[in-house]
PDB file of N, CA and C in Angstrom:
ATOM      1  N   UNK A   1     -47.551 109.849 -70.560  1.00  0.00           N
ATOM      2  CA  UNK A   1     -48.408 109.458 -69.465  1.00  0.00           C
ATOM      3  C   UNK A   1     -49.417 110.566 -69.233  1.00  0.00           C
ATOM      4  N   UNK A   2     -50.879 110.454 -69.079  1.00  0.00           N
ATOM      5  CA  UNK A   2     -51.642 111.535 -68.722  1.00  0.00           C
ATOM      6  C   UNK A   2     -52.102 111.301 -67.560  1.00  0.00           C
ATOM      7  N   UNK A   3     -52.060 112.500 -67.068  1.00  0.00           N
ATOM      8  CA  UNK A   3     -51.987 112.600 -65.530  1.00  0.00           C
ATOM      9  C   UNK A   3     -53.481 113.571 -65.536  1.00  0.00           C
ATOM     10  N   UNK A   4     -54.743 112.840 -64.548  1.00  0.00           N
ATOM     11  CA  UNK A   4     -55.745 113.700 -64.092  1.00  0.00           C
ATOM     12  C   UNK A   4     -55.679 114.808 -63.369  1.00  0.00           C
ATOM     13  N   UNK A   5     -55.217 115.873 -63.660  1.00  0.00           N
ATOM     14  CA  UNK A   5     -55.312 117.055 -62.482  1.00  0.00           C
ATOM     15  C   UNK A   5     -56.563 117.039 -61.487  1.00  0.00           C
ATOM     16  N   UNK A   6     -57.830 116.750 -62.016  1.00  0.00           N
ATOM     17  CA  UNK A   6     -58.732 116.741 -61.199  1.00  0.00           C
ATOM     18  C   UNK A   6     -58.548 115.961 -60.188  1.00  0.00           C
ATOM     19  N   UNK A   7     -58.638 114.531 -60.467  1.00  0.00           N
ATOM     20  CA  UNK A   7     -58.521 113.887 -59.603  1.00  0.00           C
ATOM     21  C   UNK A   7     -57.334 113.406 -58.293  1.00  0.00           C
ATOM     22  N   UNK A   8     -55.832 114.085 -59.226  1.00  0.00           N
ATOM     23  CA  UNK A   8     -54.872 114.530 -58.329  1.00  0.00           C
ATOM     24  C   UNK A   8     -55.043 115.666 -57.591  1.00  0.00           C
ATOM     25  N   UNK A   9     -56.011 116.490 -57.741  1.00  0.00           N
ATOM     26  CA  UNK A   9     -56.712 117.754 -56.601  1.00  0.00           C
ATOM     27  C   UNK A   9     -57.506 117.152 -55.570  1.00  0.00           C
ATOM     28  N   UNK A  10     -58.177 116.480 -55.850  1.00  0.00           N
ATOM     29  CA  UNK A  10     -59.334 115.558 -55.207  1.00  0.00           C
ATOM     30  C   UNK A  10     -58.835 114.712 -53.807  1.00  0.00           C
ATOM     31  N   UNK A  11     -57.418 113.848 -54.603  1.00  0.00           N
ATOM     32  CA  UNK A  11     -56.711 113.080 -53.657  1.00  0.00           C
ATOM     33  C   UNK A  11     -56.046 114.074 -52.925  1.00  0.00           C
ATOM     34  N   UNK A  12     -55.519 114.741 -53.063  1.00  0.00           N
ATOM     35  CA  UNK A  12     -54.060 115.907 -52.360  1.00  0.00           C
ATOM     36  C   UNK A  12     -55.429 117.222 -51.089  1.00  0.00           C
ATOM     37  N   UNK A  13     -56.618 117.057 -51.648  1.00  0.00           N
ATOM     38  CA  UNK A  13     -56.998 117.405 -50.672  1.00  0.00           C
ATOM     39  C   UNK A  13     -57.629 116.709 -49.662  1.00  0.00           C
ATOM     40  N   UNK A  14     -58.103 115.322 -49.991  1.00  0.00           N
ATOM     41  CA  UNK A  14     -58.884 114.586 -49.250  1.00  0.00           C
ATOM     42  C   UNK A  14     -57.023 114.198 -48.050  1.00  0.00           C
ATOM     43  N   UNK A  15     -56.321 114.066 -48.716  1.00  0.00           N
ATOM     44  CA  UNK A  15     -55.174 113.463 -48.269  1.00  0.00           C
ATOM     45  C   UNK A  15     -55.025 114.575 -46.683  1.00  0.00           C
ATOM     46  N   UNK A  16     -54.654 116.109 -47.639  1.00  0.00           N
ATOM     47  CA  UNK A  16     -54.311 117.087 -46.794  1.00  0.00           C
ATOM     48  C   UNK A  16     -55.209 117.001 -45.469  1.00  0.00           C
ATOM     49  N   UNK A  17     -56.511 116.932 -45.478  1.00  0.00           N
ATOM     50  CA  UNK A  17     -57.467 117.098 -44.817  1.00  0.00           C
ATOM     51  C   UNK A  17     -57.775 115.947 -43.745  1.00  0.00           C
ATOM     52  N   UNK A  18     -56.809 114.850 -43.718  1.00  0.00           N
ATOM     53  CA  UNK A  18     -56.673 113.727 -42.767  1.00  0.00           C
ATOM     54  C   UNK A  18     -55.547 114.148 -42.244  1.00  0.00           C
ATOM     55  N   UNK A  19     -54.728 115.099 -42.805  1.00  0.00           N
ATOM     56  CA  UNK A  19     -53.289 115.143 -41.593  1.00  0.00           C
ATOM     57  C   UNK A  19     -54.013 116.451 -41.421  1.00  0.00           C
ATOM     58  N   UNK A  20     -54.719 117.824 -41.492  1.00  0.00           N
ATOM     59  CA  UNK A  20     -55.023 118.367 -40.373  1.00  0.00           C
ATOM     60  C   UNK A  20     -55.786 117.812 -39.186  1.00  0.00           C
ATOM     61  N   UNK A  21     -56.678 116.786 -39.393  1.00  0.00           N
ATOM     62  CA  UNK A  21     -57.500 116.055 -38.582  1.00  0.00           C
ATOM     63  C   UNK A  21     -56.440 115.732 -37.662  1.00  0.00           C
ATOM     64  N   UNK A  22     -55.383 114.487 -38.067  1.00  0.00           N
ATOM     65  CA  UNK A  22     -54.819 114.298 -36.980  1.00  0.00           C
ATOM     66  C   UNK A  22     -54.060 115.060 -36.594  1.00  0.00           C
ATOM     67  N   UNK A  23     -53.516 116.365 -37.087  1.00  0.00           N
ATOM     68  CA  UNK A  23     -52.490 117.451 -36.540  1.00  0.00           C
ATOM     69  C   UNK A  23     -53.287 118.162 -35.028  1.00  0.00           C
ATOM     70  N   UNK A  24     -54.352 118.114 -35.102  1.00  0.00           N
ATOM     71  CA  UNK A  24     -55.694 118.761 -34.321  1.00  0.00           C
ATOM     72  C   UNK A  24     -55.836 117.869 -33.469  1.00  0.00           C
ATOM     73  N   UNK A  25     -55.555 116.151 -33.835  1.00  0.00           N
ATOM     74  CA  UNK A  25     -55.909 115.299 -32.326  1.00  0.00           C
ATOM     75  C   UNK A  25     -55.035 115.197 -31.796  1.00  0.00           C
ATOM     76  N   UNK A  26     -53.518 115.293 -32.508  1.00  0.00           N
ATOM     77  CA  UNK A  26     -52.694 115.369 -31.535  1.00  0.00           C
ATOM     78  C   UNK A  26     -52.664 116.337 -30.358  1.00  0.00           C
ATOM     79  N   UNK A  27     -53.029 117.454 -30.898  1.00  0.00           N
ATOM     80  CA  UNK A  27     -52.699 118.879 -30.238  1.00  0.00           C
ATOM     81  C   UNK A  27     -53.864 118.713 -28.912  1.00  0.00           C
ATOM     82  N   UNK A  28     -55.365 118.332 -29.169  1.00  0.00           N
ATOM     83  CA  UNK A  28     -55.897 118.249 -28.647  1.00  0.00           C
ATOM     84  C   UNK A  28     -55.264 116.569 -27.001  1.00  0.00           C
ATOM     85  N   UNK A  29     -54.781 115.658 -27.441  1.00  0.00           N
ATOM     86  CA  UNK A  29     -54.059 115.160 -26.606  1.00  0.00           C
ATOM     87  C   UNK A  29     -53.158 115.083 -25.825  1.00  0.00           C
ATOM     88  N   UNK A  30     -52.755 115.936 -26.667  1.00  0.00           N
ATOM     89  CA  UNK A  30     -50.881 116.632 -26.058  1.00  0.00           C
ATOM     90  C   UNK A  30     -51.405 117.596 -24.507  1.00  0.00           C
ATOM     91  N   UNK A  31     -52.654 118.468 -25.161  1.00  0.00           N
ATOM     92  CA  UNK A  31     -53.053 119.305 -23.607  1.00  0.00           C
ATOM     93  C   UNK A  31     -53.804 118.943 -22.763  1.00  0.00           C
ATOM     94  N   UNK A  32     -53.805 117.618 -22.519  1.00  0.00           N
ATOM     95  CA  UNK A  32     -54.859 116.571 -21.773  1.00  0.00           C
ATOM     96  C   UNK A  32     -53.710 115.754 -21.089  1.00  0.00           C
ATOM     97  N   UNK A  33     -52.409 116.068 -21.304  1.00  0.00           N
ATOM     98  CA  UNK A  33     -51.410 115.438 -20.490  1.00  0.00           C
ATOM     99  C   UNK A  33     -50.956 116.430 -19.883  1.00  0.00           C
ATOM    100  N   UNK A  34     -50.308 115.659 -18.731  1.00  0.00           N
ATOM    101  CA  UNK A  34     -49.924 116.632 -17.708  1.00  0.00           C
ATOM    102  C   UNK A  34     -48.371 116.841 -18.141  1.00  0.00           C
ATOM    103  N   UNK A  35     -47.671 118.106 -17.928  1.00  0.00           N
ATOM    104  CA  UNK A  35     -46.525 118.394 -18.485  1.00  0.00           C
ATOM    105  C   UNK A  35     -45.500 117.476 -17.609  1.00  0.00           C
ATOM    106  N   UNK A  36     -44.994 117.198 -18.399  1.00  0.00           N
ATOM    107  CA  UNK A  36     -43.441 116.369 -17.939  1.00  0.00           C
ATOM    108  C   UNK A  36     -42.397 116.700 -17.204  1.00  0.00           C
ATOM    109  N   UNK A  37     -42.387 116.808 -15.929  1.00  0.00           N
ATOM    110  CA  UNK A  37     -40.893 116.990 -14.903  1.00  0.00           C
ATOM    111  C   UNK A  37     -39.722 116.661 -15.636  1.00  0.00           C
ATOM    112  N   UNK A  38     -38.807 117.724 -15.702  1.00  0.00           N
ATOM    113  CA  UNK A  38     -37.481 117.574 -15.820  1.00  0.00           C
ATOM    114  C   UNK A  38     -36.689 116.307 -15.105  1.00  0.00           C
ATOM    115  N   UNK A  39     -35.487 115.973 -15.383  1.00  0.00           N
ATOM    116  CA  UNK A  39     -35.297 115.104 -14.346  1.00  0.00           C
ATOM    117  C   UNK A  39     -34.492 115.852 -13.064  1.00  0.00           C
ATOM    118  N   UNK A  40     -34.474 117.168 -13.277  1.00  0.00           N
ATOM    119  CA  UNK A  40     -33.482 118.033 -11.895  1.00  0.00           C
ATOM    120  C   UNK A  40     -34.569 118.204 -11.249  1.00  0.00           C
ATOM    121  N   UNK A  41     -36.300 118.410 -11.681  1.00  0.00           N
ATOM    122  CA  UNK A  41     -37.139 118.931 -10.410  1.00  0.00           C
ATOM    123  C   UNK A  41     -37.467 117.477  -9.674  1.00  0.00           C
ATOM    124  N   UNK A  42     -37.697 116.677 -10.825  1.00  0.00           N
ATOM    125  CA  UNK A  42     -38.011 115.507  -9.577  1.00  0.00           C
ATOM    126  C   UNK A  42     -36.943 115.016  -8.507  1.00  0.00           C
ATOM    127  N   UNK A  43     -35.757 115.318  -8.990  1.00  0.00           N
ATOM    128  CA  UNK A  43     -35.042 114.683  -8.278  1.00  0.00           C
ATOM    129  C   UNK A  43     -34.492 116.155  -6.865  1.00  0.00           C
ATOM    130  N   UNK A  44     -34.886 117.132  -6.766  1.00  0.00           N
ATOM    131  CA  UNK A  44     -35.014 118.145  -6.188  1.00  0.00           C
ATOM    132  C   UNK A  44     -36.062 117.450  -5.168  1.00  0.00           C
ATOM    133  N   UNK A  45     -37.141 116.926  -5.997  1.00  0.00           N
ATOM    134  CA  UNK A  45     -38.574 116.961  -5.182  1.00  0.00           C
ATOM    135  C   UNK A  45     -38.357 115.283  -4.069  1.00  0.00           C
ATOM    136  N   UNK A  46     -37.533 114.506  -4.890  1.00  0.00           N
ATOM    137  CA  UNK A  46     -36.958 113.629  -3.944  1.00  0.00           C
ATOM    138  C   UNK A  46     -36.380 113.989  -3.244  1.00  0.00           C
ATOM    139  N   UNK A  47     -35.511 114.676  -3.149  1.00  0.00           N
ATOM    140  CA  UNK A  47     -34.349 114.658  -2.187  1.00  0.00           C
ATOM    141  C   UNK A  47     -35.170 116.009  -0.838  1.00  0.00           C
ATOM    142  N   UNK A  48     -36.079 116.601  -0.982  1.00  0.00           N
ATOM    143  CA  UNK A  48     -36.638 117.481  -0.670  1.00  0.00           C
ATOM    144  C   UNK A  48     -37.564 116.685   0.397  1.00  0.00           C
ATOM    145  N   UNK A  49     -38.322 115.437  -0.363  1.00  0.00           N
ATOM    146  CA  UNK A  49     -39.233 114.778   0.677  1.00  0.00           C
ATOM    147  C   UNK A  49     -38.765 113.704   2.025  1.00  0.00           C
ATOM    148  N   UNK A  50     -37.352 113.283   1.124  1.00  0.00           N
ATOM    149  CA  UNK A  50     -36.121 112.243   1.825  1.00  0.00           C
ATOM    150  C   UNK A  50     -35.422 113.174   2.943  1.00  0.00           C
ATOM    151  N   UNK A  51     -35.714 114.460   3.005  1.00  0.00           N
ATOM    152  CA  UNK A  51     -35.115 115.153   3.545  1.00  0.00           C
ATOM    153  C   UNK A  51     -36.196 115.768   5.157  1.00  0.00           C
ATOM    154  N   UNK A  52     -36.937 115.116   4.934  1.00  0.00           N
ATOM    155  CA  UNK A  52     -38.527 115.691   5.487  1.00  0.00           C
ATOM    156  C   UNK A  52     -38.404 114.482   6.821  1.00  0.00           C
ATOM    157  N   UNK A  53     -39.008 113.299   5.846  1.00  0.00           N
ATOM    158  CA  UNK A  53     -38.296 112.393   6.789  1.00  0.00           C
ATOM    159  C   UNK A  53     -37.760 112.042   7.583  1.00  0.00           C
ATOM    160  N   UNK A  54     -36.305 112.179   7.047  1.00  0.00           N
ATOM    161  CA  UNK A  54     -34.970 111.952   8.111  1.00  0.00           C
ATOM    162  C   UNK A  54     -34.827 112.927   9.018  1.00  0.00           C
ATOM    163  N   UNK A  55     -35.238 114.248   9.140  1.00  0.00           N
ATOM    164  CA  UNK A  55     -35.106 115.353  10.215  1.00  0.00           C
ATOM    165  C   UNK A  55     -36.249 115.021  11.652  1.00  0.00           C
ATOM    166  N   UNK A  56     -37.269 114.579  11.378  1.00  0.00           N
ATOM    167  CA  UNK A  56     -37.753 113.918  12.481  1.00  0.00           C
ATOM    168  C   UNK A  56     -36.970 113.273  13.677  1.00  0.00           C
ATOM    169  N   UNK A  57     -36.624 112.148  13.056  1.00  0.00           N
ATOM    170  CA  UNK A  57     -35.881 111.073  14.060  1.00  0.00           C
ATOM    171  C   UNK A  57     -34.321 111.475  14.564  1.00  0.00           C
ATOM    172  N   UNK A  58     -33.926 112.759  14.262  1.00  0.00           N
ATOM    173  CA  UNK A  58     -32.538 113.053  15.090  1.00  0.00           C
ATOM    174  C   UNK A  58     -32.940 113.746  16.673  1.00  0.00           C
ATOM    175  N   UNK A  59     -34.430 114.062  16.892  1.00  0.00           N
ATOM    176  CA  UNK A  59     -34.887 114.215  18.236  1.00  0.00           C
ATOM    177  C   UNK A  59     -34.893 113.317  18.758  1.00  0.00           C
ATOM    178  N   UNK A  60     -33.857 113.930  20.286  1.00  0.00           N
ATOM    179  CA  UNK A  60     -34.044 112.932  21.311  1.00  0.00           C
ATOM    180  C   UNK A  60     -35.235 112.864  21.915  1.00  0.00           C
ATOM    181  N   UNK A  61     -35.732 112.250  22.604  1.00  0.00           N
ATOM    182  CA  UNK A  61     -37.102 111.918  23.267  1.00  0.00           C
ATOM    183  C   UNK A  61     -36.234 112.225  24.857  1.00  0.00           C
ATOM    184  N   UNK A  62     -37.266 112.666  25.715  1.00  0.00           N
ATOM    185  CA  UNK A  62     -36.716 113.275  27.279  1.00  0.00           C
ATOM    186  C   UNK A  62     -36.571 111.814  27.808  1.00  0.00           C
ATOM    187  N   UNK A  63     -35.523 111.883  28.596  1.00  0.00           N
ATOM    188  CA  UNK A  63     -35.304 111.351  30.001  1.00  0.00           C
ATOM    189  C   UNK A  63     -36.693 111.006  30.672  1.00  0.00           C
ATOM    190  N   UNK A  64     -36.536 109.118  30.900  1.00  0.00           N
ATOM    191  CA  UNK A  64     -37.424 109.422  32.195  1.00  0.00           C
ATOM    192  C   UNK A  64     -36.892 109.626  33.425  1.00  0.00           C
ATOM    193  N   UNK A  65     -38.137 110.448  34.574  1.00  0.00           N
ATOM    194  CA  UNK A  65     -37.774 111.100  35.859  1.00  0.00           C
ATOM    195  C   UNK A  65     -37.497 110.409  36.806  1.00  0.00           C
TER     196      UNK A  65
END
């Protein structure tokens, strides 16, 4: 079987040169998202705002005179 080196250079770089492209759009997308909450801070950040809330309404309101 004869095998073109040239043209197996040709392909293997045109090839290479579409996965840096997309290696680069990923990267470039990846830092255009906002980073991802754990699920312990959100649920910190719930229980934090649920907690905000409910402390209000254990005041009594005064007596009327």
């Amino acid at each position: 079987m004869d095998i073109n080196l040239y043209a197996l250079e040709v392909i293997t770089k045109a090839r290479l040169a579409e996965l840096h492209a997309d290696a680069a759009r990923r990267v470039v997308l990846a830092s255009l998202r906002p980073p991802q909450r754990s699920v312990w801070t959100a649920l910190r950040c719930a229980l934090q705002r649920g907690g905000c809330r409910t402390s209000g309404r254990k005041i009594a309101s005064p007596r009327p005179a």
